[in-house]
Protein backbone atom coordinates (compact mmCIF):
# COMPACT_ATOMS: atom_id res chain seq x y z
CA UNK A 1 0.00 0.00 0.00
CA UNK A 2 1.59 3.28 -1.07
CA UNK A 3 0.61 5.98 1.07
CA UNK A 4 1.32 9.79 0.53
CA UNK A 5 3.39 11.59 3.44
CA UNK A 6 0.98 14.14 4.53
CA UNK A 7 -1.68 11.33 4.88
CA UNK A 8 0.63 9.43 6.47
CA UNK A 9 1.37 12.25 9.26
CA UNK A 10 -2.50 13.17 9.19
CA UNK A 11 -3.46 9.56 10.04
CA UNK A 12 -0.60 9.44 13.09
CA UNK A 13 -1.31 12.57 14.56
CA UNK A 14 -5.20 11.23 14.90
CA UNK A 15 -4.03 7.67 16.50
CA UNK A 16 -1.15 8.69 18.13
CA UNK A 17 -1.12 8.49 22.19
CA UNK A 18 1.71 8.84 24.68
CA UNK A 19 -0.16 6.87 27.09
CA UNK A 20 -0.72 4.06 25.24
CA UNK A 21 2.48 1.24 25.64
CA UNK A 22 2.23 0.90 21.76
CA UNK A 23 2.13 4.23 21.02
CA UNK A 24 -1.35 4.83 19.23
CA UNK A 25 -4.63 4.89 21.27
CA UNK A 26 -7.04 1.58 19.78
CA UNK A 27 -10.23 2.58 20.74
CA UNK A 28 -10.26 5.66 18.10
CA UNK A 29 -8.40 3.80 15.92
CA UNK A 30 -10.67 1.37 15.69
CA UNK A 31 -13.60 3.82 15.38
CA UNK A 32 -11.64 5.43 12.28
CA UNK A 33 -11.46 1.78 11.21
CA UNK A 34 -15.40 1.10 11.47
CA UNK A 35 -16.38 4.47 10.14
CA UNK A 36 -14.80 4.24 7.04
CA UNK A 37 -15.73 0.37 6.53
CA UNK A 38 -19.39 1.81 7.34
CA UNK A 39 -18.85 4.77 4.21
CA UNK A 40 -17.68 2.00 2.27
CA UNK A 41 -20.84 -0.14 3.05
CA UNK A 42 -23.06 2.67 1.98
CA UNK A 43 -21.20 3.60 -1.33
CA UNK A 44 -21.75 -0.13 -2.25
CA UNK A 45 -24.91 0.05 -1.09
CA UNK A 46 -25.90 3.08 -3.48
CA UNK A 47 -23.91 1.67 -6.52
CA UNK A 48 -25.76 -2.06 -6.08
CA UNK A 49 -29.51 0.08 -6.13
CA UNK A 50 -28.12 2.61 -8.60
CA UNK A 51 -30.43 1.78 -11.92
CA UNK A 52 -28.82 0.81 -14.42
């Protein structure tokens, strides 16, 4: 996966935590993780009912 620097930085600075032994919090990275799986769901969604 090739990702671009600044989205790379953009996507640390939201997960990063200094409390955290690994370094990123999990719970809000895992709600960045479900949110854009549920956006994804609802594009395919709208393309499957899309008429043709």
């Amino acid at each position: 996966m090739d990702i671009d620097q600044e989205s790379y930085n953009e996507i640390e600075q939201l997960i990063h935590s200094d409390e955290s032994p690994v370094g990123i919090d999990a719970k809000k990275t895992h709600i960045i993780i479900i949110h854009k799986l549920m956006q994804i769901e609802q594009r395919l969604e709208a393309l499957e009912n899309a008429p043709e």
